[in-house]
Protein backbone atom coordinates (compact mmCIF):
# COMPACT_ATOMS: atom_id res chain seq x y z
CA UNK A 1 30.62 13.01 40.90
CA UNK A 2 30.16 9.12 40.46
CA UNK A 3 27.61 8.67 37.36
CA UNK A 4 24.60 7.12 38.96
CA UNK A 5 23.95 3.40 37.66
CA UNK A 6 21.20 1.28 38.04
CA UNK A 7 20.52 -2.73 38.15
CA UNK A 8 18.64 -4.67 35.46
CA UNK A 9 17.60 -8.23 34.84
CA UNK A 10 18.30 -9.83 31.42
CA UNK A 11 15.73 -12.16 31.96
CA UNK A 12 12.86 -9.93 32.20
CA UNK A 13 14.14 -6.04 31.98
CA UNK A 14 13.06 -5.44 35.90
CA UNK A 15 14.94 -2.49 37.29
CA UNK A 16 16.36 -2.66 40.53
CA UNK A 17 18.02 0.00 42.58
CA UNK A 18 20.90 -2.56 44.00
CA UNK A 19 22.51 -5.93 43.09
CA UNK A 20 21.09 -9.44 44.47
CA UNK A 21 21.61 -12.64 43.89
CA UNK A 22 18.09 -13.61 42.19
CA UNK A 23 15.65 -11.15 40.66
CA UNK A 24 12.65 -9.85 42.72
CA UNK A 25 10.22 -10.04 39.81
CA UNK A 26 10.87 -13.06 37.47
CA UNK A 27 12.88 -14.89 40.42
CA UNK A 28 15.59 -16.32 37.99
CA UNK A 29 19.35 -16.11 39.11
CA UNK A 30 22.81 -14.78 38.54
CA UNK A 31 20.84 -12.30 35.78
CA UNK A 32 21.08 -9.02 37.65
CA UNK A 33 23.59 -6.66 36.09
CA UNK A 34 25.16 -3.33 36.78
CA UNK A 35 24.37 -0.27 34.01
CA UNK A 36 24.60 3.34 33.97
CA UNK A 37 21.62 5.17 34.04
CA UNK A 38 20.85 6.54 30.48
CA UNK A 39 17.20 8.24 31.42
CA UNK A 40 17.63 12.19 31.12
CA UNK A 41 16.33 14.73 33.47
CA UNK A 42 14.11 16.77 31.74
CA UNK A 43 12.93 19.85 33.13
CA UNK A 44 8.86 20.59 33.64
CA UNK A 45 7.19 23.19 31.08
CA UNK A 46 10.37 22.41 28.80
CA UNK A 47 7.64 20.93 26.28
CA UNK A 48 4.68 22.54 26.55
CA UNK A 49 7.05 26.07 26.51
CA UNK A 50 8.64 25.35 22.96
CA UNK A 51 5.49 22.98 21.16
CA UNK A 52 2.81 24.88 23.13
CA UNK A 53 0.18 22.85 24.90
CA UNK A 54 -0.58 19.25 24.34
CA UNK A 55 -4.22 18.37 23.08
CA UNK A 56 -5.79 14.63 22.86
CA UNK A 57 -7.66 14.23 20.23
CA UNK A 58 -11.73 12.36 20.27
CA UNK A 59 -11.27 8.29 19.10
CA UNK A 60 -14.59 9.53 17.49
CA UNK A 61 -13.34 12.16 15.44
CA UNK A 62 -10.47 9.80 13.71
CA UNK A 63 -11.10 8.49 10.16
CA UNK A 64 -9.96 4.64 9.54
CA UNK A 65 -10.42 5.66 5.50
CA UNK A 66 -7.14 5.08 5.25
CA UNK A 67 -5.93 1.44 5.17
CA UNK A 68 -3.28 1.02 7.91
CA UNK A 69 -2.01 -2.56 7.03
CA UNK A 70 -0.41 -3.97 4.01
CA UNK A 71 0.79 -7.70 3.21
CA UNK A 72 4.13 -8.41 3.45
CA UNK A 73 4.30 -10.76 0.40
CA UNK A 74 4.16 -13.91 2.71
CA UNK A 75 0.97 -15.06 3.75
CA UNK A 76 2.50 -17.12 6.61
CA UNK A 77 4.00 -14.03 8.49
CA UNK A 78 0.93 -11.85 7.42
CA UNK A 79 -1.32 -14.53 9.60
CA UNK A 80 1.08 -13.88 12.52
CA UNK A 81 0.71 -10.50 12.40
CA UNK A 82 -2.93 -10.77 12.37
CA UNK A 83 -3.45 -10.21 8.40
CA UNK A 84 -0.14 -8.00 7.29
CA UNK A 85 1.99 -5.18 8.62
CA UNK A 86 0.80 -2.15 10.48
CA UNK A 87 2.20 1.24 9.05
CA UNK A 88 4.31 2.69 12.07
CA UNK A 89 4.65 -0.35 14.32
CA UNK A 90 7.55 -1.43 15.35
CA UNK A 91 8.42 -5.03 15.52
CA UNK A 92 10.67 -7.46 17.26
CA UNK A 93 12.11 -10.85 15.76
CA UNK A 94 13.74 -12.94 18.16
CA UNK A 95 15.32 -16.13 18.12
CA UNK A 96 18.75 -18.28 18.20
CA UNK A 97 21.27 -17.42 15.95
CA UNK A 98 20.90 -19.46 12.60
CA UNK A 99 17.80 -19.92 12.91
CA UNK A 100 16.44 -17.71 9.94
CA UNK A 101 15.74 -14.22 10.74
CA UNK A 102 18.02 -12.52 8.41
CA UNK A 103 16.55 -14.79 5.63
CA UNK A 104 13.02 -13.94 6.40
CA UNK A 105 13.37 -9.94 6.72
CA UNK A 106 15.23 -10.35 3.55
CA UNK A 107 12.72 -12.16 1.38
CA UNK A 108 10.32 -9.95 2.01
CA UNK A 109 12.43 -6.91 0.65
CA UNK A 110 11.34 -7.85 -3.03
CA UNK A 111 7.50 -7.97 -2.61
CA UNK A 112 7.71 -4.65 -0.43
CA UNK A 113 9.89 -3.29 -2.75
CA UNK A 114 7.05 -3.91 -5.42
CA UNK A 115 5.10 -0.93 -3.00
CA UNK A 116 7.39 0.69 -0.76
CA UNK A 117 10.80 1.73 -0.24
CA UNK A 118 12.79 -0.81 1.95
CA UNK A 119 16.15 0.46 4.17
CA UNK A 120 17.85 -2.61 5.12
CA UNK A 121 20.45 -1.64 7.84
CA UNK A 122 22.83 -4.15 9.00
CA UNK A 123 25.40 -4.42 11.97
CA UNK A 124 26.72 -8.20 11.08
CA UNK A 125 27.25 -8.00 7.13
CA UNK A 126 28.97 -5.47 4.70
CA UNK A 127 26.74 -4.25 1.78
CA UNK A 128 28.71 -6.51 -0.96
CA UNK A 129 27.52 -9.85 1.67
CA UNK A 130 24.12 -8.50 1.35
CA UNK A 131 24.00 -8.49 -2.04
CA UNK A 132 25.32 -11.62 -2.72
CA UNK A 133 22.77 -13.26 -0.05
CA UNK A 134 20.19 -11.32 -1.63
CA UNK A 135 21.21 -12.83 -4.94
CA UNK A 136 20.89 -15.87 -3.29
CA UNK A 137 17.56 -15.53 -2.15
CA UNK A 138 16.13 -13.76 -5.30
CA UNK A 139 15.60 -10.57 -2.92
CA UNK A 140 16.91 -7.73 -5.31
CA UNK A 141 14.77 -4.78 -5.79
CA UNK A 142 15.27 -0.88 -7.21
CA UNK A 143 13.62 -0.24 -3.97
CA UNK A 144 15.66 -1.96 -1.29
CA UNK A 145 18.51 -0.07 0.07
CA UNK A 146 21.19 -1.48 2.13
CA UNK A 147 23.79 0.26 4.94
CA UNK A 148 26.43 -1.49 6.69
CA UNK A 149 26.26 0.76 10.48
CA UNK A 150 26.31 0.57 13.37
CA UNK A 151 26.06 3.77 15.04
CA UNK A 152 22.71 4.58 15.55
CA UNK A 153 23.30 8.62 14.51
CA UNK A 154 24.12 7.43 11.00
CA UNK A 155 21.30 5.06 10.86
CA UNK A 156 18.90 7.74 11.59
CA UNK A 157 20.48 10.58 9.38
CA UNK A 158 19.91 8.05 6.76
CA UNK A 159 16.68 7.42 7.27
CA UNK A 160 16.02 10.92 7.23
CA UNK A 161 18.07 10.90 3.67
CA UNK A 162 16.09 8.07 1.83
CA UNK A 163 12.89 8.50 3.51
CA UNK A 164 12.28 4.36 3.76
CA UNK A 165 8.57 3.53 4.49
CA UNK A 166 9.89 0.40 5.69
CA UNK A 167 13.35 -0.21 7.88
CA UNK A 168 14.76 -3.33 9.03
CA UNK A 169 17.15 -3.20 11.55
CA UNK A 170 19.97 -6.46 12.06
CA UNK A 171 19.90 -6.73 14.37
CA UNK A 172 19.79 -4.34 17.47
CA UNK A 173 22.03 -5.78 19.41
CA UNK A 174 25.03 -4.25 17.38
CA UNK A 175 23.36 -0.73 17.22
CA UNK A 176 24.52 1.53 19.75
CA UNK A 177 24.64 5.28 20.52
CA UNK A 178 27.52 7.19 20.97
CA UNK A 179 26.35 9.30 23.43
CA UNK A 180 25.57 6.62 26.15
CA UNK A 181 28.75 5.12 27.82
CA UNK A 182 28.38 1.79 27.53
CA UNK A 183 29.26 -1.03 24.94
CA UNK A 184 27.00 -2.05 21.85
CA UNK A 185 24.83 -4.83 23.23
CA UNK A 186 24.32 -4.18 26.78
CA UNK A 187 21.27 -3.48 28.22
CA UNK A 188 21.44 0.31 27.93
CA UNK A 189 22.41 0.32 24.64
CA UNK A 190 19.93 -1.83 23.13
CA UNK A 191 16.62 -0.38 25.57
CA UNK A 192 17.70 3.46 24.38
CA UNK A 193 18.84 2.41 20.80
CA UNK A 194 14.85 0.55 20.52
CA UNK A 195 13.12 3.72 22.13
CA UNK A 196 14.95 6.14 19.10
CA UNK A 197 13.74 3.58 16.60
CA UNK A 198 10.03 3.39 18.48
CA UNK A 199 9.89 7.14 18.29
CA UNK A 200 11.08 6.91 14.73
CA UNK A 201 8.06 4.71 13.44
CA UNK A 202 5.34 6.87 15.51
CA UNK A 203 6.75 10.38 14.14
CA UNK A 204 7.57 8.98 11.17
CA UNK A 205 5.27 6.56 10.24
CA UNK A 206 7.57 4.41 9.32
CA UNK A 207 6.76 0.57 9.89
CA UNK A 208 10.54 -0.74 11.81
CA UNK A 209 11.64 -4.79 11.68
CA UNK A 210 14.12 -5.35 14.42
CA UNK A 211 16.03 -8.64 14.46
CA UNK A 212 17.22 -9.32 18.05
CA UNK A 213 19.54 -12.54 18.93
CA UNK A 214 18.68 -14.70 21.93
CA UNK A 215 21.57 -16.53 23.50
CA UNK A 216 21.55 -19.77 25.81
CA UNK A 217 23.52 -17.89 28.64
CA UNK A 218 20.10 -16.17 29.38
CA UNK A 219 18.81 -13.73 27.34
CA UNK A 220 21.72 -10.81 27.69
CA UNK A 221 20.41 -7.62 26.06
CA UNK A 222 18.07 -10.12 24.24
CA UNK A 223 14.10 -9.36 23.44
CA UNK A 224 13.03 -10.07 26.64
CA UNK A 225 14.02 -6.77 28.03
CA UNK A 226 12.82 -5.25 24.86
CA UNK A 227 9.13 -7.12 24.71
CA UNK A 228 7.16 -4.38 26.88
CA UNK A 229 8.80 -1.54 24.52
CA UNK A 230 7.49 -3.20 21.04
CA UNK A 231 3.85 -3.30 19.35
CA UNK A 232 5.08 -7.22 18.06
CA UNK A 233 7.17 -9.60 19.30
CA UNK A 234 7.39 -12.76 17.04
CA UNK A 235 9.47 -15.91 18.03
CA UNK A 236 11.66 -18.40 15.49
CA UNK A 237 11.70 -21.34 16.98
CA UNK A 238 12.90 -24.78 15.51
CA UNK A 239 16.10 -27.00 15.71
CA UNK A 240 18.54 -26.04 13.28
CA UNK A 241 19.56 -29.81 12.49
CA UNK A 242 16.07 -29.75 11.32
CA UNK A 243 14.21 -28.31 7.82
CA UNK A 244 11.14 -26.71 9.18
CA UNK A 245 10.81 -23.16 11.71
CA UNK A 246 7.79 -21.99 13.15
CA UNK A 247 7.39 -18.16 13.59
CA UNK A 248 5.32 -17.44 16.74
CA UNK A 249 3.51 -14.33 17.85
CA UNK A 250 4.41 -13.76 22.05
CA UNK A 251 2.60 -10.54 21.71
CA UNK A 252 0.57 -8.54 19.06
CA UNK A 253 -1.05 -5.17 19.64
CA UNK A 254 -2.97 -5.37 16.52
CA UNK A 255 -3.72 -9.15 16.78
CA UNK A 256 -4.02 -12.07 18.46
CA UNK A 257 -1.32 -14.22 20.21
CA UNK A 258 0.23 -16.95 20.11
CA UNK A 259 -0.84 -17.60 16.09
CA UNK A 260 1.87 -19.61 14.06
CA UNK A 261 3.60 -19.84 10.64
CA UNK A 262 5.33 -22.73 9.34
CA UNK A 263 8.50 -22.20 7.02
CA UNK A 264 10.56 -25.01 5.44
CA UNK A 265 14.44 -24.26 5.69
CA UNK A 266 15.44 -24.76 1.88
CA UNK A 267 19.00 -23.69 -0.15
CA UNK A 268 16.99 -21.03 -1.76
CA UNK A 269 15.43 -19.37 1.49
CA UNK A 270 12.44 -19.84 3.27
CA UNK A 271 9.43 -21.75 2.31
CA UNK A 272 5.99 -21.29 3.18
CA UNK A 273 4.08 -24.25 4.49
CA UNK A 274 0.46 -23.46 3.67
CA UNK A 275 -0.72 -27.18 5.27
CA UNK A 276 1.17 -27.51 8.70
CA UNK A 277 -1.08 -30.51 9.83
CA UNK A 278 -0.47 -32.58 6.86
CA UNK A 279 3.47 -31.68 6.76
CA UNK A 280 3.67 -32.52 10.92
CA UNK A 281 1.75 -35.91 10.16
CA UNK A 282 4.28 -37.30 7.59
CA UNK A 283 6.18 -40.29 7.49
CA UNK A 284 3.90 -41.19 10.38
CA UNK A 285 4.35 -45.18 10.75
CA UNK A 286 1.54 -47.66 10.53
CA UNK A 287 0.40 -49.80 12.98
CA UNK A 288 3.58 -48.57 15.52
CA UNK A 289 2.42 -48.56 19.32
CA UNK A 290 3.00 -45.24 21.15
CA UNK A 291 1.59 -42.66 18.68
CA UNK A 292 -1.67 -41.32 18.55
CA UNK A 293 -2.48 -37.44 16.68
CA UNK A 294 -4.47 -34.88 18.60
CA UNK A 295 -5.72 -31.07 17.25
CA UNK A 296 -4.20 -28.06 19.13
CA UNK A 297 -5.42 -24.60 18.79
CA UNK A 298 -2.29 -22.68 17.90
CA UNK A 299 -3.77 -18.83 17.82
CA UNK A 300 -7.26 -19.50 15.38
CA UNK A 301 -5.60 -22.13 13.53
CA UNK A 302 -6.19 -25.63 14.27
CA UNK A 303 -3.13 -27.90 13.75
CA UNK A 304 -2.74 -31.44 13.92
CA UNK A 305 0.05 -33.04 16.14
CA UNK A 306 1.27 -36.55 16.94
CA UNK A 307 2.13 -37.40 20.32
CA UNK A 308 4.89 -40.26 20.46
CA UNK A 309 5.07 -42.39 23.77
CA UNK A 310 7.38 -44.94 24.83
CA UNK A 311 7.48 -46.95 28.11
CA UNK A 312 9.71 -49.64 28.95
CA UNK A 313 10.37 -51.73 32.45
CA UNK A 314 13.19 -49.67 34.14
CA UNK A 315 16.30 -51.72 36.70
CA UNK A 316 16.67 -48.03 37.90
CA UNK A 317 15.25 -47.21 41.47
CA UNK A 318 14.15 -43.70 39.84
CA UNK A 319 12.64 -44.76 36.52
CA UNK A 320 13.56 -41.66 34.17
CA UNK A 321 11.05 -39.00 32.27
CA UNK A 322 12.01 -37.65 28.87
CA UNK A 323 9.82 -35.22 27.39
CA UNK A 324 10.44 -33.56 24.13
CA UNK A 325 7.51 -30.88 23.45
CA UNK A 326 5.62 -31.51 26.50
CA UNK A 327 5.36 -30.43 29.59
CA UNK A 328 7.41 -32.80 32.04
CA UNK A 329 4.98 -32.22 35.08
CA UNK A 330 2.05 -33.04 32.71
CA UNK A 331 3.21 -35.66 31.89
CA UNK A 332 4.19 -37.02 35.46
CA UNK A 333 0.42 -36.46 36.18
CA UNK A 334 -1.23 -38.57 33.38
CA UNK A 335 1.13 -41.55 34.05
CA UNK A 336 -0.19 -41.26 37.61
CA UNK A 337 -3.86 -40.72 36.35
CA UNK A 338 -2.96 -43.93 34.14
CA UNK A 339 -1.76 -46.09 36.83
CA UNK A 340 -4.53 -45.22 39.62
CA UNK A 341 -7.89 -45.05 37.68
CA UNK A 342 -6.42 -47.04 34.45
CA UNK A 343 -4.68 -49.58 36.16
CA UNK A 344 -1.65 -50.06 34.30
CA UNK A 345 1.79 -50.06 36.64
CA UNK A 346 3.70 -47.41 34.75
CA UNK A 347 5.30 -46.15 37.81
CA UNK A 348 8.31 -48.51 37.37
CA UNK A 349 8.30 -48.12 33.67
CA UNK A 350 10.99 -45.43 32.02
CA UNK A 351 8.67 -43.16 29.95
CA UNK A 352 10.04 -41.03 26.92
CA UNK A 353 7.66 -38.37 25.17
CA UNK A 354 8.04 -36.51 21.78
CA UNK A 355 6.18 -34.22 19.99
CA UNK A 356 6.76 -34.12 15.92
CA UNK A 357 7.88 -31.46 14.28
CA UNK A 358 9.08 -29.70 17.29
CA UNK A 359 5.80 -28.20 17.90
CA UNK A 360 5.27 -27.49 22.11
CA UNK A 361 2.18 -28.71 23.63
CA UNK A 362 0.91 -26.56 26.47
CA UNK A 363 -3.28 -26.72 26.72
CA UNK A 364 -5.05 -29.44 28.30
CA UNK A 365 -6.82 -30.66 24.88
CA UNK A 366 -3.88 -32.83 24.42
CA UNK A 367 -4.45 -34.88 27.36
CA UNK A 368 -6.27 -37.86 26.01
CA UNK A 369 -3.52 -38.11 23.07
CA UNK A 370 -0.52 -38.31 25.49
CA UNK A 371 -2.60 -40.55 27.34
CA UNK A 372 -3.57 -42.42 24.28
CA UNK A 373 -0.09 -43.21 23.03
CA UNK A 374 1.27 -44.49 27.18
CA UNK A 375 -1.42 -47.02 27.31
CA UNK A 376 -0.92 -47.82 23.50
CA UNK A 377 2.76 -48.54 24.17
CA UNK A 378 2.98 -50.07 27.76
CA UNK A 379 0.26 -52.58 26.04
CA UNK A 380 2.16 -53.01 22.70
CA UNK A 381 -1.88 -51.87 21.07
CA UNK A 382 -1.03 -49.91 18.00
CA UNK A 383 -3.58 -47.13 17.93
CA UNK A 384 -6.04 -47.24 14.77
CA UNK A 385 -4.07 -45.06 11.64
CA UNK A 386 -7.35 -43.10 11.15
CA UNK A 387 -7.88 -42.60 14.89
CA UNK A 388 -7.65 -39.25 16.33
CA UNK A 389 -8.76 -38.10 19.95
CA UNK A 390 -8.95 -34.59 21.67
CA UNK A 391 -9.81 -34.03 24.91
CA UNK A 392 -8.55 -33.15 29.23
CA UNK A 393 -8.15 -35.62 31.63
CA UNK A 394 -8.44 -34.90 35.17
CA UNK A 395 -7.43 -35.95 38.22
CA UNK A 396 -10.42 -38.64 38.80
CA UNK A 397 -9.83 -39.97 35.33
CA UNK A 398 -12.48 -38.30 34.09
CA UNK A 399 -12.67 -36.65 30.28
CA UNK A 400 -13.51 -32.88 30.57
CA UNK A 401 -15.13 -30.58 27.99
CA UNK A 402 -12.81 -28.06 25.46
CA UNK A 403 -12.92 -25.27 23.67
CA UNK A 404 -13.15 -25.06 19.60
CA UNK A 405 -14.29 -28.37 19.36
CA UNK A 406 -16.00 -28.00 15.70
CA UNK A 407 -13.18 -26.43 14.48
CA UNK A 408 -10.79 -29.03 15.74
CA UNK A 409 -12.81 -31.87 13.99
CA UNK A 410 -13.34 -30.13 10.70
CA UNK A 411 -9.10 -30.16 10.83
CA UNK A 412 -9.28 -33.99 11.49
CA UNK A 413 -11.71 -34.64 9.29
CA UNK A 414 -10.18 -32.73 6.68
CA UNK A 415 -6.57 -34.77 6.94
CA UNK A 416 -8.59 -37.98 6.55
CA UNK A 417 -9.20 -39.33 9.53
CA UNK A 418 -12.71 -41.33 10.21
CA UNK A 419 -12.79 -41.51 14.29
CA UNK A 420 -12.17 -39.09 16.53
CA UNK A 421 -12.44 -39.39 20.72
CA UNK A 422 -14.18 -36.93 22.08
CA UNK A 423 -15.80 -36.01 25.80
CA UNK A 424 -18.83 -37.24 25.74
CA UNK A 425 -20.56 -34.32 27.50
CA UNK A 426 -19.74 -32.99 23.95
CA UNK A 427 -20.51 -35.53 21.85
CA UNK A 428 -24.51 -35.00 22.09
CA UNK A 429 -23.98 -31.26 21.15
CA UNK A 430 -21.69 -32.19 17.85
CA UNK A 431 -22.37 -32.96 14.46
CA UNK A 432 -19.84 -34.48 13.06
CA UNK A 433 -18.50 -33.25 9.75
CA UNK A 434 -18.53 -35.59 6.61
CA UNK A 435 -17.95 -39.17 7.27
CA UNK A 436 -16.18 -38.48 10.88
CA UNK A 437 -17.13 -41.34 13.75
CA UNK A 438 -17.21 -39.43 17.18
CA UNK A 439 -16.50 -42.06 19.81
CA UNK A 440 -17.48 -40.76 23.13
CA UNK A 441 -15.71 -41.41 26.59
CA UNK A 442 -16.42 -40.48 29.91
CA UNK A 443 -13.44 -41.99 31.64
CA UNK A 444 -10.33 -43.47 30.99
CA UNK A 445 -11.57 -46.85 31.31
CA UNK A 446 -13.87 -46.51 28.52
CA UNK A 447 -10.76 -45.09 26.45
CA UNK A 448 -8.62 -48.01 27.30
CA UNK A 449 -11.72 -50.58 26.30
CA UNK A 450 -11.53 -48.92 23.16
CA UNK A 451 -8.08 -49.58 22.74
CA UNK A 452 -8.67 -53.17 23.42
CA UNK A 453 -10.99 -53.62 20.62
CA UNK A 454 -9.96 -54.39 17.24
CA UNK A 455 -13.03 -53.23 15.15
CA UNK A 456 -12.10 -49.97 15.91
């Protein structure tokens, strides 16, 4: 009898009982591929006739004496986790290769090892290359272990040897289990290998780090199949031409999304950055047109960004768009916002956008900056050093209200800054902290009379 496959998508895990061209649920193409089907038949009353019948238990009734999180030893990745580690979660680090997974999961072995004993399994490195990159990184503890497997049925009679309360798994793509015919790394292999290590951490209570690869090709057997499986799924993202990573949180059972930690890429390892605004904001230039900084909410923390701008005349019948950390539509709409209510012809202008520090813009309260730094540069204006302006720009021109406004300023005031544009349907409802000058707008006229004066 022909074993009985089934049809996944690499992009976002969707099963599908035959092959086509383009998914049906995240509608990207050519990601569709062909895998047996892994999922057992089990038979009704098998459970309840050998563990006897299953009870649920009142959420009244449960004690929370018991502390259920612990730091890390890194404040940064505690914050993205939503203030440490949660005993028996299992969590998912994604990101490029070389970015600095492996680094991170292995700094953290010598503070844990201070409290709890560490497993470190890995697929990609023999045990005498983990010690010397431990070495490296100042990582060695009496309670780290480290295994060089693969096969997921030695990984787990190991665990069951050393009782570890912490494993960390590198990465999942190269585990695989012999009992499922199919090769390490495809999607089988990786969804079943991640569901023996989920069980694991609830039985065992054992808190799991998986390190999972995502490749340019689009996402084979990456996290994105895995992300609905997983309590936490954090992101490394960063160039690797360039010193400084952000870790982000995509989801969080047991906190909120889309928080951030800065690391600085060094020879020694990882280094925290406790002060992202002030590290994104230098080597800013003085007086240069094009750049104004804004305040983005990035989870609870406020962080200061500068927006760069650049618009020059364009021969070209299509002038071009270059956006680096911004949204390209966006940014199509403000020029056009710009050039009907502001007046300025940027439509036959070649516009190029850039975002510091490789941070990704994506909530309206960054608006007014972007908009900000066009004017500033098609009129050769340099925006004031000290200036600073938050705030969404609609269609009509118009400056629209947004959220965590106090907190935003106390950031700006905080990095030194002394004026800030704001909505002025806010502005009445603020006080503004220390020695801050609120400058409110209503339009983008009003914004680009501000520009034009030089007492600002």
């Amino acid at each position: 009898m022909k074993a009985k496959t089934l049809f996944y998508c690499t992009q976002c895990g969707n099963e599908t009982p035959k092959w086509a061209g383009r998914c049906p649920s995240c509608g990207a193409w050519n990601t569709i591929v062909e895998q047996p089907d892994i999922r057992a038949s089990v038979k009704k009353g098998t459970r309840s006739s050998i563990k006897g019948p299953v009870k649920a238990s009142a959420i009244t009734d449960m004690s929370t004496d018991q502390e259920i999180r612990f730091s890390t030893g890194m404040g940064e990745l505690d914050r993205v986790l939503g203030g440490g580690a949660v005993k028996g979660s299992l969590v998912l680090v994604g990101g490029a290769p070389g970015i600095g997974k492996s680094t991170l999961m292995l700094q953290i072995c010598k503070r844990l090892g201070e409290q709890f004993r560490v497993l470190y399994v890995s697929g990609e490195e023999s045990v005498h290359q983990l010690k010397l990159r431990a070495q490296r990184l100042h990582a060695e503890s009496e309670n780290l272990f480290v295994l060089s497997e693969t096969n997921l049925g030695d990984v787990l009679e190991c665990v069951q040897t050393e009782q570890p309360d912490i494993l960390i798994v590198d990465s999942i793509q190269t585990l695989y289990n012999e009992e499922i015919n199919s090769p390490a790394g495809g999607i089988g292999q990786v969804k079943d290998c991640t569901m023996k290590l989920m069980q694991l951490a609830k039985e065992g209570n054992i808190t799991i780090f998986v390190i999972g690869h995502v490749n340019k090709e689009g996402f084979i057997a990456g996290p994105k199949v895995l992300e609905h499986m997983v309590d936490c799924v954090l992101y490394f993202e960063g160039d690797q031409h360039m010193t400084y990573r952000i870790l982000r949180a995509a989801k969080n059972r047991f906190g909120a999304t889309n928080e951030i930690g800065v690391f600085e890429m060094l020879d020694s390892g990882l280094r925290e950055v406790e002060n992202p605004s002030e590290m994104l904001l230098s080597g800013r230039p003085e007086d240069a047109p094009g750049s104004c900084v804004t305040c983005v909410m990035e989870g609870a923390r406020p962080v200061l960004a500068e927006v760069q701008a650049l618009v020059a005349p364009s021969n070209a019948n299509y002038p071009r768009r270059t956006c680096n950390g911004l949204d390209s539509n966006r940014a199509a709409m403000l020029l056009a916002v710009l050039e009907k209510r502001g007046g300025l012809k940027v439509s036959q202008c070649d516009a190029y956008f850039n975002i510091i520090g490789g941070l990704t813009l994506d909530e309206p309260a960054s608006d007014l900056a972007v908009l900000t730094a066009i004017a500033s540069s098609y009129l050769d204006k340099p925006v004031p050093t000290k200036l600073a302006a938050v705030g969404e720009v609609g269609l009509s021109g118009e400056l629209r209200s947004i959220n965590h406004i106090e907190q935003r300023l106390a950031e700006v005031q905080r990095l030194g800054f002394t004026q800030c544009i704001v909505p002025s349907q806010q502005a009445h409802k603020l006080r503004a902290p220390g020695d801050l000058r609120l400058l409110p707008v209503k339009n983008i006229g009003q914004v680009l009379r501000l520009l034009a004066h030089d007492d600002l």
